[in-house]
C-alpha atoms as a PDB file:
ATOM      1  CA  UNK A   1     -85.724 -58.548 100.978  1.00  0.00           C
ATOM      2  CA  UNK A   2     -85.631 -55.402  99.102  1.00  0.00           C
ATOM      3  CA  UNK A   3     -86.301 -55.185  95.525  1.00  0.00           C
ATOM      4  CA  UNK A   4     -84.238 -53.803  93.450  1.00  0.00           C
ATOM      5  CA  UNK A   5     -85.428 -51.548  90.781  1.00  0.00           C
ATOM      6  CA  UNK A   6     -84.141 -50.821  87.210  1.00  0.00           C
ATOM      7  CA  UNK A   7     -83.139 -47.603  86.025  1.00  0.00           C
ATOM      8  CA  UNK A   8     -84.823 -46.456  83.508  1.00  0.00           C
ATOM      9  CA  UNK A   9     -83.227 -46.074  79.886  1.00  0.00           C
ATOM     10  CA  UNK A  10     -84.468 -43.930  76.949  1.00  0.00           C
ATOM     11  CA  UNK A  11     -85.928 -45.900  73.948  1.00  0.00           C
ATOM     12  CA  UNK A  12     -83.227 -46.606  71.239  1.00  0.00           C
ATOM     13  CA  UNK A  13     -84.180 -45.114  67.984  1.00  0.00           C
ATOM     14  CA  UNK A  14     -86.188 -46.891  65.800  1.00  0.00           C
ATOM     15  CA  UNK A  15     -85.358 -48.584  61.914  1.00  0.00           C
ATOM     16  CA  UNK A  16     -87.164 -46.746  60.472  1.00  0.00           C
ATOM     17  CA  UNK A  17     -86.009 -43.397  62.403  1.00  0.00           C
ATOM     18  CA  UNK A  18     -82.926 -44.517  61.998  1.00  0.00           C
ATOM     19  CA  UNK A  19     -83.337 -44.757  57.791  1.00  0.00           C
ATOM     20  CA  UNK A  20     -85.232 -41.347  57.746  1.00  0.00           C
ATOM     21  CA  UNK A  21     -82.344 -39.875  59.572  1.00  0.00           C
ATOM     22  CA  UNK A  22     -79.918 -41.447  57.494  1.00  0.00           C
ATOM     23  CA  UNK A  23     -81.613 -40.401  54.889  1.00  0.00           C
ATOM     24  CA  UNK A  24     -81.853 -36.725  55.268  1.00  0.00           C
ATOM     25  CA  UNK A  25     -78.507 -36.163  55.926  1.00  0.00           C
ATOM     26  CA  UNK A  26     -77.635 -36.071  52.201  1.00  0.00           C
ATOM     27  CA  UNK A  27     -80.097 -34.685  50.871  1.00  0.00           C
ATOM     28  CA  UNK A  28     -79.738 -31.690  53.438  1.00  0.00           C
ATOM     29  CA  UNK A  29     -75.647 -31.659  52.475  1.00  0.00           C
ATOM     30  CA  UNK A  30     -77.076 -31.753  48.891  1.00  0.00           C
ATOM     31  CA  UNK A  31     -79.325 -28.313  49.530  1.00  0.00           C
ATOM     32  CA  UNK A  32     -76.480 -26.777  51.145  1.00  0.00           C
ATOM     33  CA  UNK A  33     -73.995 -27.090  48.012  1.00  0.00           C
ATOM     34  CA  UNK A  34     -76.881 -25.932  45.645  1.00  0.00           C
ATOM     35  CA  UNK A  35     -77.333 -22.677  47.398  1.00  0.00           C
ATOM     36  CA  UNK A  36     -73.666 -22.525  48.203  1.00  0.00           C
ATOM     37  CA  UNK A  37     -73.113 -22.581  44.696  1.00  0.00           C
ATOM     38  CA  UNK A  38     -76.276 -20.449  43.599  1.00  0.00           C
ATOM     39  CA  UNK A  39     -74.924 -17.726  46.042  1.00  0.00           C
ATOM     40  CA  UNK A  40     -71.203 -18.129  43.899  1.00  0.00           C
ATOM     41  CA  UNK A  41     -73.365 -17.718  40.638  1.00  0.00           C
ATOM     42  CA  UNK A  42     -74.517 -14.761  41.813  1.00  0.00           C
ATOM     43  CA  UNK A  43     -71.275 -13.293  42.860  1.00  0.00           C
ATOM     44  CA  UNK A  44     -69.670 -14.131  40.011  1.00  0.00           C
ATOM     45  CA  UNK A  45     -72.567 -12.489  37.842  1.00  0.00           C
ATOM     46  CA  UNK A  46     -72.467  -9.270  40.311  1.00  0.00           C
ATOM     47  CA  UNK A  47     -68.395  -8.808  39.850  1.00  0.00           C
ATOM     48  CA  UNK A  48     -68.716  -9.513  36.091  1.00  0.00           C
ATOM     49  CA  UNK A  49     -71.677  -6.418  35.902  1.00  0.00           C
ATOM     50  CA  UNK A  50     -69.495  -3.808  38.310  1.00  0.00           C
ATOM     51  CA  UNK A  51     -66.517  -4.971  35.565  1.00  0.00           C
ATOM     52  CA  UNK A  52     -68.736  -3.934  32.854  1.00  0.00           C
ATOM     53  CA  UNK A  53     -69.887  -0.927  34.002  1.00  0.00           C
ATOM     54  CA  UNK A  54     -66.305   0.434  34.426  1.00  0.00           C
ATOM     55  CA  UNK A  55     -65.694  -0.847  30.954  1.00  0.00           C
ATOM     56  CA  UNK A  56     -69.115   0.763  29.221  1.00  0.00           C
ATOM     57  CA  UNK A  57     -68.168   4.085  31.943  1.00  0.00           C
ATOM     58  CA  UNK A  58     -64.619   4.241  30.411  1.00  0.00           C
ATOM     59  CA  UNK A  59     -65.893   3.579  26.801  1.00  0.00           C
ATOM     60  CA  UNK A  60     -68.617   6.364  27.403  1.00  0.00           C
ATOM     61  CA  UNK A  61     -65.761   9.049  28.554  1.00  0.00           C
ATOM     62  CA  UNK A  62     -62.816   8.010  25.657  1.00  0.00           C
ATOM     63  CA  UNK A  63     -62.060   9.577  22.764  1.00  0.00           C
ATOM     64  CA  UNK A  64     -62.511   6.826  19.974  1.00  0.00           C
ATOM     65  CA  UNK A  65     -62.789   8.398  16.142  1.00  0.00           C
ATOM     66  CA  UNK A  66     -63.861   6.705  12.997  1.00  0.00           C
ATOM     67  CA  UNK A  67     -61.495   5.331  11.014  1.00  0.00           C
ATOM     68  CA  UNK A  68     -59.020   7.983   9.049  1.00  0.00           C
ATOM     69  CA  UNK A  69     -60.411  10.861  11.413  1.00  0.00           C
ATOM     70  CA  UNK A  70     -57.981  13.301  10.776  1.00  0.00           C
ATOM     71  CA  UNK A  71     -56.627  16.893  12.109  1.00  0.00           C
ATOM     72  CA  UNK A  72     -56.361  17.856  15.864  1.00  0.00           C
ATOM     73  CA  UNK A  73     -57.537  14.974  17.816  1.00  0.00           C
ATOM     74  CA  UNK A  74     -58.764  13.630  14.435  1.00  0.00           C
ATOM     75  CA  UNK A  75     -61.983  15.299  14.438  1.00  0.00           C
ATOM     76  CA  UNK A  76     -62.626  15.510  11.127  1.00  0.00           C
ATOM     77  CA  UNK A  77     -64.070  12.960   8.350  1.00  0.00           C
ATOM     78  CA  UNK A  78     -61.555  13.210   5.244  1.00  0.00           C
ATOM     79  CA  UNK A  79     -63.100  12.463   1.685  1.00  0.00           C
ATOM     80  CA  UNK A  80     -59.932  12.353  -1.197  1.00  0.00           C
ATOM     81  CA  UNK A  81     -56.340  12.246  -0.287  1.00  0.00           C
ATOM     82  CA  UNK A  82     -53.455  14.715  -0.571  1.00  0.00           C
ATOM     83  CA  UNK A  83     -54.333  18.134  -2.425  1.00  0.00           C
ATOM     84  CA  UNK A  84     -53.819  21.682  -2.924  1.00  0.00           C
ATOM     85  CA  UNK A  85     -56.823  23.019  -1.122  1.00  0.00           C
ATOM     86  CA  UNK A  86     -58.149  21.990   2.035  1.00  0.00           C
ATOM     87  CA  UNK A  87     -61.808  22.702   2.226  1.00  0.00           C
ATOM     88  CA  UNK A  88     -63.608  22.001   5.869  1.00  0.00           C
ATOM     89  CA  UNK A  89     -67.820  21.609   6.111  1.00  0.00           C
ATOM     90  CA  UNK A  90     -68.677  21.830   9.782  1.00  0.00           C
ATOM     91  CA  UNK A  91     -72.668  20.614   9.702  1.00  0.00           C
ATOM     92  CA  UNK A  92     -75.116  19.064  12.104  1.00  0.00           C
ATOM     93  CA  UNK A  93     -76.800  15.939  10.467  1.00  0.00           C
ATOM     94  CA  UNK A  94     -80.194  17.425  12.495  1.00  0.00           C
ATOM     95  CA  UNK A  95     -80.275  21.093  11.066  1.00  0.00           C
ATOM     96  CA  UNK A  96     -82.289  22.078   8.493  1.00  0.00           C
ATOM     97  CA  UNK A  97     -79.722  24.527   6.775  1.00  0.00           C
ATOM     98  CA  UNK A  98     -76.953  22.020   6.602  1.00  0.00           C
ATOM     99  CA  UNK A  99     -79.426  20.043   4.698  1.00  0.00           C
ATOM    100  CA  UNK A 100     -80.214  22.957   2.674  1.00  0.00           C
ATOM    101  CA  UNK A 101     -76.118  23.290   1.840  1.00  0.00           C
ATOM    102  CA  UNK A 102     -76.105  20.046   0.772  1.00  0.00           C
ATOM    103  CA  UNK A 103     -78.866  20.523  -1.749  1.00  0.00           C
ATOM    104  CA  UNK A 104     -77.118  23.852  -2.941  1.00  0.00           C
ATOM    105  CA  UNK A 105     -73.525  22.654  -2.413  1.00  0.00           C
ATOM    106  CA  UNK A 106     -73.472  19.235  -3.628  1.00  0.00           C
ATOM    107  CA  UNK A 107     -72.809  19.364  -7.124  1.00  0.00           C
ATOM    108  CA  UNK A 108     -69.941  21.826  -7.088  1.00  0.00           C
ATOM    109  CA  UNK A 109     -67.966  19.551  -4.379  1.00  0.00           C
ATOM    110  CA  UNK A 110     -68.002  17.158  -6.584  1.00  0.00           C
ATOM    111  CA  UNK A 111     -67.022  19.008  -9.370  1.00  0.00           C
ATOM    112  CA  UNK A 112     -64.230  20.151  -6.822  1.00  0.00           C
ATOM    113  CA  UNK A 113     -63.395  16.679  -6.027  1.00  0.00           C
ATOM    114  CA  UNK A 114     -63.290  15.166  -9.247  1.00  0.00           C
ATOM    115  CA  UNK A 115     -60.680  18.087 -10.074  1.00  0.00           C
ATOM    116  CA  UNK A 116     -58.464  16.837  -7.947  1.00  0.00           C
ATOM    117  CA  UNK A 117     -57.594  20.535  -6.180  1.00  0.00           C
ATOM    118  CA  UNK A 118     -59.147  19.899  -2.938  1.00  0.00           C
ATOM    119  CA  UNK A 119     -59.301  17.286   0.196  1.00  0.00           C
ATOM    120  CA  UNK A 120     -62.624  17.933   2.057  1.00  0.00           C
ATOM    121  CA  UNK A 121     -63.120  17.081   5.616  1.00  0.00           C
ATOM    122  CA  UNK A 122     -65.897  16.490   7.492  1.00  0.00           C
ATOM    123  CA  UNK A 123     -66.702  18.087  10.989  1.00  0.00           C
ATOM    124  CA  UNK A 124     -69.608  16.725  12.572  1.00  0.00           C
ATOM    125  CA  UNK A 125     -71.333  18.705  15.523  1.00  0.00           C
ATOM    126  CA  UNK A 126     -74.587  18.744  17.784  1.00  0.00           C
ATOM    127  CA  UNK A 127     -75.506  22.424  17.778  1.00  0.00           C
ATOM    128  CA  UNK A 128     -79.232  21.669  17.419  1.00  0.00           C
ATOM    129  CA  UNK A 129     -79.121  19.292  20.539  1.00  0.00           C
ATOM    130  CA  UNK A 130     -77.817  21.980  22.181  1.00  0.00           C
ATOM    131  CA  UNK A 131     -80.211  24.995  21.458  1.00  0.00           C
ATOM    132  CA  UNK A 132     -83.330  22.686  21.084  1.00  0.00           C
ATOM    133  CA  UNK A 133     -82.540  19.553  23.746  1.00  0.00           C
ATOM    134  CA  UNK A 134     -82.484  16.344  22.691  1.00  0.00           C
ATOM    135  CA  UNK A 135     -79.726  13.735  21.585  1.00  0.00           C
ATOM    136  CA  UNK A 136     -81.252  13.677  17.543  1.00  0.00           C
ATOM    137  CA  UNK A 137     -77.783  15.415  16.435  1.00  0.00           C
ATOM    138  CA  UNK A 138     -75.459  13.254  18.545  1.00  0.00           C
ATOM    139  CA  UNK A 139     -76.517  10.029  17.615  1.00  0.00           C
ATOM    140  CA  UNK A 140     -76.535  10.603  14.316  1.00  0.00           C
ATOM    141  CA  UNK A 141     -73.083  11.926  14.193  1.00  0.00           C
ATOM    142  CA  UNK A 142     -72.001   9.198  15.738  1.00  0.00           C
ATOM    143  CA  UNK A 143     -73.841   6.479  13.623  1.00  0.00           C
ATOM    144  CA  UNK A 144     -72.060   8.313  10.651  1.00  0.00           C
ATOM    145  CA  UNK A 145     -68.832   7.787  12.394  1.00  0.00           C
ATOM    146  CA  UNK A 146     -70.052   4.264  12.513  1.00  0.00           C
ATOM    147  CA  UNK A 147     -70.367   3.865   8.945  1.00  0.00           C
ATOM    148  CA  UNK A 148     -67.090   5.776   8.470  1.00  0.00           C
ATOM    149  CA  UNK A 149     -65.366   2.980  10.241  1.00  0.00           C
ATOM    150  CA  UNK A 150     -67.718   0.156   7.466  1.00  0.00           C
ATOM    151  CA  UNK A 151     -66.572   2.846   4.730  1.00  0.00           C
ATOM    152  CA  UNK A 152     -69.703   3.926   3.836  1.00  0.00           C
ATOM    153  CA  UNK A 153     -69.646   7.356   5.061  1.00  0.00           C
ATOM    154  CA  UNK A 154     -70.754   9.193   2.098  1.00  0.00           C
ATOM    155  CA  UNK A 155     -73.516   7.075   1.154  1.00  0.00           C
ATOM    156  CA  UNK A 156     -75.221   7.269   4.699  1.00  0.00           C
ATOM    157  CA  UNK A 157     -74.563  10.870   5.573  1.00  0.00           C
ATOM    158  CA  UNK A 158     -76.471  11.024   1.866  1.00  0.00           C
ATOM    159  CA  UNK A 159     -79.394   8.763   3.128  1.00  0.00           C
ATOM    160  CA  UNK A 160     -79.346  10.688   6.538  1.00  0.00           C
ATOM    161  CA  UNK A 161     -79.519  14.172   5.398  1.00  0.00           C
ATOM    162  CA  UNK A 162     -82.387  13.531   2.564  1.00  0.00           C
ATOM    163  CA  UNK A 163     -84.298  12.080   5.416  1.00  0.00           C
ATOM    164  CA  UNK A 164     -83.340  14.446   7.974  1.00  0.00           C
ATOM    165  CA  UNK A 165     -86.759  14.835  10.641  1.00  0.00           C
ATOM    166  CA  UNK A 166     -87.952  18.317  11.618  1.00  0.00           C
ATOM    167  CA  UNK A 167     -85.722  19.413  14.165  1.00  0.00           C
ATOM    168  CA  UNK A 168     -88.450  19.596  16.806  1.00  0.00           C
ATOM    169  CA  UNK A 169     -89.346  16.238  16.549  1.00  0.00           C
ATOM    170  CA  UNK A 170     -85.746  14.859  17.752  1.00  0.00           C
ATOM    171  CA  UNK A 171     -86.482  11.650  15.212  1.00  0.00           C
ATOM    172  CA  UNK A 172     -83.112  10.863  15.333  1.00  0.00           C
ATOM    173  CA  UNK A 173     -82.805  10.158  19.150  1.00  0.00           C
ATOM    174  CA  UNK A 174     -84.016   7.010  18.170  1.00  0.00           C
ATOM    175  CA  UNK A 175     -80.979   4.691  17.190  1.00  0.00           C
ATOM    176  CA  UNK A 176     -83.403   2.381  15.804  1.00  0.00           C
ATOM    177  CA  UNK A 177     -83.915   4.839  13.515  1.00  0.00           C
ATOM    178  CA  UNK A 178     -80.881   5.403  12.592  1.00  0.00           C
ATOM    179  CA  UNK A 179     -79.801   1.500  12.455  1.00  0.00           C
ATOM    180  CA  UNK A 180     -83.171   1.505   9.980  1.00  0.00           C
ATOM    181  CA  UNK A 181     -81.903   3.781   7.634  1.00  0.00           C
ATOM    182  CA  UNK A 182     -78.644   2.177   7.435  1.00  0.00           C
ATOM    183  CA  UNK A 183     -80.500  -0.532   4.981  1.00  0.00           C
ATOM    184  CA  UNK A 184     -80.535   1.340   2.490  1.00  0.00           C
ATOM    185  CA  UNK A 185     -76.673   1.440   2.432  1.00  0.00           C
ATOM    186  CA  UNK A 186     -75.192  -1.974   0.947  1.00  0.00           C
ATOM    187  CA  UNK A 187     -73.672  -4.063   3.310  1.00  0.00           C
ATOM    188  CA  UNK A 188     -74.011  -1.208   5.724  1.00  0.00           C
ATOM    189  CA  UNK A 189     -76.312  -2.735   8.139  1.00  0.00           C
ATOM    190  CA  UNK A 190     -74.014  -5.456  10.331  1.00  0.00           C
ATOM    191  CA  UNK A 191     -74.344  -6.758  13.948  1.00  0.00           C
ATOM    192  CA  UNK A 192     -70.895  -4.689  14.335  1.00  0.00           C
ATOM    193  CA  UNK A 193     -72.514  -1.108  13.070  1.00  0.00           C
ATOM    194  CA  UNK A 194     -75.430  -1.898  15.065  1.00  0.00           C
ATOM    195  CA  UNK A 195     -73.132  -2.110  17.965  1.00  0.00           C
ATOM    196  CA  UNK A 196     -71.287   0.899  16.869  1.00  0.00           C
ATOM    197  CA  UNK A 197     -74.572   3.012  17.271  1.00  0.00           C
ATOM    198  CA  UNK A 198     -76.471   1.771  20.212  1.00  0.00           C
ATOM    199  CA  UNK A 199     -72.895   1.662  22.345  1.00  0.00           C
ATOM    200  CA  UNK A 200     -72.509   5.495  20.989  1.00  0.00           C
ATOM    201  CA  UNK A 201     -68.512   4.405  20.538  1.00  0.00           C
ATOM    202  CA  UNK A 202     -67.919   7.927  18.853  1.00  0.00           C
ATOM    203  CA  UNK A 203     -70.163   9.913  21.024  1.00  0.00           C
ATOM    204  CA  UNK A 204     -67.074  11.426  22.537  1.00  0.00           C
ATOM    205  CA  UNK A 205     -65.161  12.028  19.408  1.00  0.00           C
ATOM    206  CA  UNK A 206     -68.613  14.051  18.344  1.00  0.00           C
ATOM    207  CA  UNK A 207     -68.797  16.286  21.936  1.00  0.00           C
ATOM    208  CA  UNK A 208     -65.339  17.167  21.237  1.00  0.00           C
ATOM    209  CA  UNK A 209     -65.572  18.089  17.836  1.00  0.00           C
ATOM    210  CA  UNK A 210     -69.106  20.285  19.005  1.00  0.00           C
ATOM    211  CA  UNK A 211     -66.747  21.760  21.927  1.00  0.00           C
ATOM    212  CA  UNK A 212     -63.966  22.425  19.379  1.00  0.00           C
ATOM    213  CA  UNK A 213     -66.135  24.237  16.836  1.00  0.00           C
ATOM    214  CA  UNK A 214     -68.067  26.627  19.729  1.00  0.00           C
ATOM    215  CA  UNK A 215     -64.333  27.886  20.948  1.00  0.00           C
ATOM    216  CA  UNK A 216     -63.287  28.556  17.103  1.00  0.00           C
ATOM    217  CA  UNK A 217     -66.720  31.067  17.365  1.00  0.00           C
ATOM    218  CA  UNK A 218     -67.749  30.212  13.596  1.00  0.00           C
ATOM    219  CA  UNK A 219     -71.099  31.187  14.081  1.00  0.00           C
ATOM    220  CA  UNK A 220     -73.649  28.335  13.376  1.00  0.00           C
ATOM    221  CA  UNK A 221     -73.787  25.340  10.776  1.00  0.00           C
ATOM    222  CA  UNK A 222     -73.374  25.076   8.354  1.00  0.00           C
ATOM    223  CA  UNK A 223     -69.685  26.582   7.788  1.00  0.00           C
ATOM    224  CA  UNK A 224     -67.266  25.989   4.806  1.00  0.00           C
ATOM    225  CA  UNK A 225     -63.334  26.771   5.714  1.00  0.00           C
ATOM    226  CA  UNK A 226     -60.835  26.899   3.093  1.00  0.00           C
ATOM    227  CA  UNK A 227     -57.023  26.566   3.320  1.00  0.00           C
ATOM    228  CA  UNK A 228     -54.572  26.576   0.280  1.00  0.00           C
ATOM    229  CA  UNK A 229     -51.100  24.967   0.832  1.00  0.00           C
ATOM    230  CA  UNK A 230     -48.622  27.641   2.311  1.00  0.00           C
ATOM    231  CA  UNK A 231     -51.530  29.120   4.559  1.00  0.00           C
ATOM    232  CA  UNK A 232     -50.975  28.807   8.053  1.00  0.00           C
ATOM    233  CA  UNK A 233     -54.764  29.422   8.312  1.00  0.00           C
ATOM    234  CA  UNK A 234     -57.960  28.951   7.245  1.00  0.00           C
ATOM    235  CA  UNK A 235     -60.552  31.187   6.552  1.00  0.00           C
ATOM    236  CA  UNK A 236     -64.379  31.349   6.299  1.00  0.00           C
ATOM    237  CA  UNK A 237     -65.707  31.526   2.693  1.00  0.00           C
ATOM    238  CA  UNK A 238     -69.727  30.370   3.747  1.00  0.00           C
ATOM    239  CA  UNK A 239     -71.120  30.829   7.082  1.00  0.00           C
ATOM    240  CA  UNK A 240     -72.610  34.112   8.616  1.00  0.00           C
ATOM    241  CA  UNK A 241     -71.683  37.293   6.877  1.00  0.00           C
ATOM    242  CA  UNK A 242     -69.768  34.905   4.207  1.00  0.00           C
ATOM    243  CA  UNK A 243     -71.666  33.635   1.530  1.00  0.00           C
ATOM    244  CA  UNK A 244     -70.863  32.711  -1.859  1.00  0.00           C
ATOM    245  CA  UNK A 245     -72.888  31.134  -4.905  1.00  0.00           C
ATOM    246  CA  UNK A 246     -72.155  27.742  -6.314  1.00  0.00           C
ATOM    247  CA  UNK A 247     -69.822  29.067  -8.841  1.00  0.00           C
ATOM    248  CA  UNK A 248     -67.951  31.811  -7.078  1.00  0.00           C
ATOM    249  CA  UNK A 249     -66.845  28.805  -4.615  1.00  0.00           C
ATOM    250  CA  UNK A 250     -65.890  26.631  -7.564  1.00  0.00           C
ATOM    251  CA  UNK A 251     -63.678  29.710  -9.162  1.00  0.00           C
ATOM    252  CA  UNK A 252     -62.259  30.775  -5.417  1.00  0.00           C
ATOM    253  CA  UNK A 253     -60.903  27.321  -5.060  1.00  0.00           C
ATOM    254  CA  UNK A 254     -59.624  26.881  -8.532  1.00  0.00           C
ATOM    255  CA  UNK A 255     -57.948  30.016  -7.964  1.00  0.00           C
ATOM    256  CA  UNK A 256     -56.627  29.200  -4.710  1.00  0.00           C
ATOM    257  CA  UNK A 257     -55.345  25.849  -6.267  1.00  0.00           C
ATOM    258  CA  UNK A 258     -53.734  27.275  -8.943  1.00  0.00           C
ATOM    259  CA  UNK A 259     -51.455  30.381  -6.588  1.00  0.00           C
ATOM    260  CA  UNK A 260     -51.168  27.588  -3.673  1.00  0.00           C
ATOM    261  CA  UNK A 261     -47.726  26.873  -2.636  1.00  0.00           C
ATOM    262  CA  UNK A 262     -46.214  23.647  -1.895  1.00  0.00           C
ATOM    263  CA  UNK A 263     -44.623  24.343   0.956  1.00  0.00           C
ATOM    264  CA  UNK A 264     -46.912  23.319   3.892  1.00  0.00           C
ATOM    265  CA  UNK A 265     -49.694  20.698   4.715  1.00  0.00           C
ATOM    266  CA  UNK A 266     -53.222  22.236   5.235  1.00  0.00           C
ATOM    267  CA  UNK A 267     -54.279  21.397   8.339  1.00  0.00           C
ATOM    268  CA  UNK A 268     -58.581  20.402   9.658  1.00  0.00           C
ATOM    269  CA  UNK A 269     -59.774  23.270  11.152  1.00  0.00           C
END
């Protein structure tokens, strides 16, 4: 009689295989949804950065002035309101003469002011950075539109120009600098000025304004413009061939004051 033989069968698995297996089914599910959701994170983080790079690239290429900028394209700074005489001081915050002007000028623009005969606007422009390199005159401009928008623009374009660096050493490239000397401005110094000057939010507001003054072919900073009410221009009365002392300028705007007529609004130039 023939025997007959078994087939042969393949071991069943184990409890204990059968546990490990069981076991590392979940935990290998549970890796997958980590990374799955580390590799969202990262998307998410990605599409957020290309969003703010077209935000900070838009920012860099708009045309945002301080607060109250005034004339064309509100270029210029205005200090007092509504008055006879328009008088217009393009400077650049890193050139030695404009601080010079202010030395020489200051005391008869206030006289000026307190008179009540003249509105005087600001123009702020980066000649130096231009001739010499650099970003010194830009940056300040723009922290001064900074502090224009906290209404402190007098009092730091005062504390900038008496500590205006040599123009070679580009000092004020550094906005940490800048954001420095805004402490010794009251209430100046704020997480939104800080903001102001290391986003450069009026950086394009002071290119156009330096683009603006090169096609008007003044000559270099400083420059002093006057126009009485009824003039349809201005004119130079300091810069280049134009120069006047302290007291001629006082009398030549008194003057001017006293013949303008009512009739039109000076406009920034």
């Amino acid at each position: 009689m023939k025997r007959s033989v078994g087939k042969k069968t393949k071991n069943a698995p184990s409890g204990t295989d059968t546990a490990a297996a069981a076991g590392t089914a979940p935990k290998a599910t549970h890796t997958r949804r980590w990374i799955g959701a580390a590799a969202m994170v990262v998307v998410v983080f990605a599409a957020a950065g290309a969003v703010g790079a077209v935000v900070r690239d838009h920012s860099a290429k708009k045309l945002t002035p301080p607060t109250s900028g005034t004339g064309p394209s509100h270029l210029a700074v205005p200090v007092s309101g509504h008055t006879p005489v328009t008088l217009t001081l393009y400077e650049d915050l890193r050139d030695p003469a404009s601080a010079t002007f202010e030395q020489t000028y200051r005391p008869t623009m206030d006289r000026l002011l307190a008179s009540g005969t003249v509105k005087l606007l600001y123009r702020e422009v980066a000649d130096v950075d231009a001739a010499k390199g650099g970003t010194g005159s830009l940056n300040a401009a723009n922290a001064l539109g900074c502090a224009q928008d906290a209404g402190h623009f007098s009092a730091y374009r005062t504390v900038l120009l008496a500590n205006q660096p040599s123009a070679d050493t580009d000092a004020f490239a550094d906005k940490a600098q800048l954001i420095a000397l805004s402490k010794q401005v009251k209430k100046l110094d704020t997480d939104v000025f800080r903001n102001c000057v290391d986003s450069g939010a009026h950086n394009v507001w002071v290119k156009d304004s330096t683009s603006d003054f090169a096609s008007a072919n003044l000559g270099s900073v400083p420059v002093l413009t006057m126009q009485a009410t009824g003039q349809d221009t201005a004119r130079t009365v300091i810069g280049g061939s134009a120069q006047l002392t302290p007291e001629k300028l006082f009398s030549l705007v008194i003057d001017a004051a006293t013949t303008a007529t009512p009739s039109a609004t000076p406009s920034a130039s």
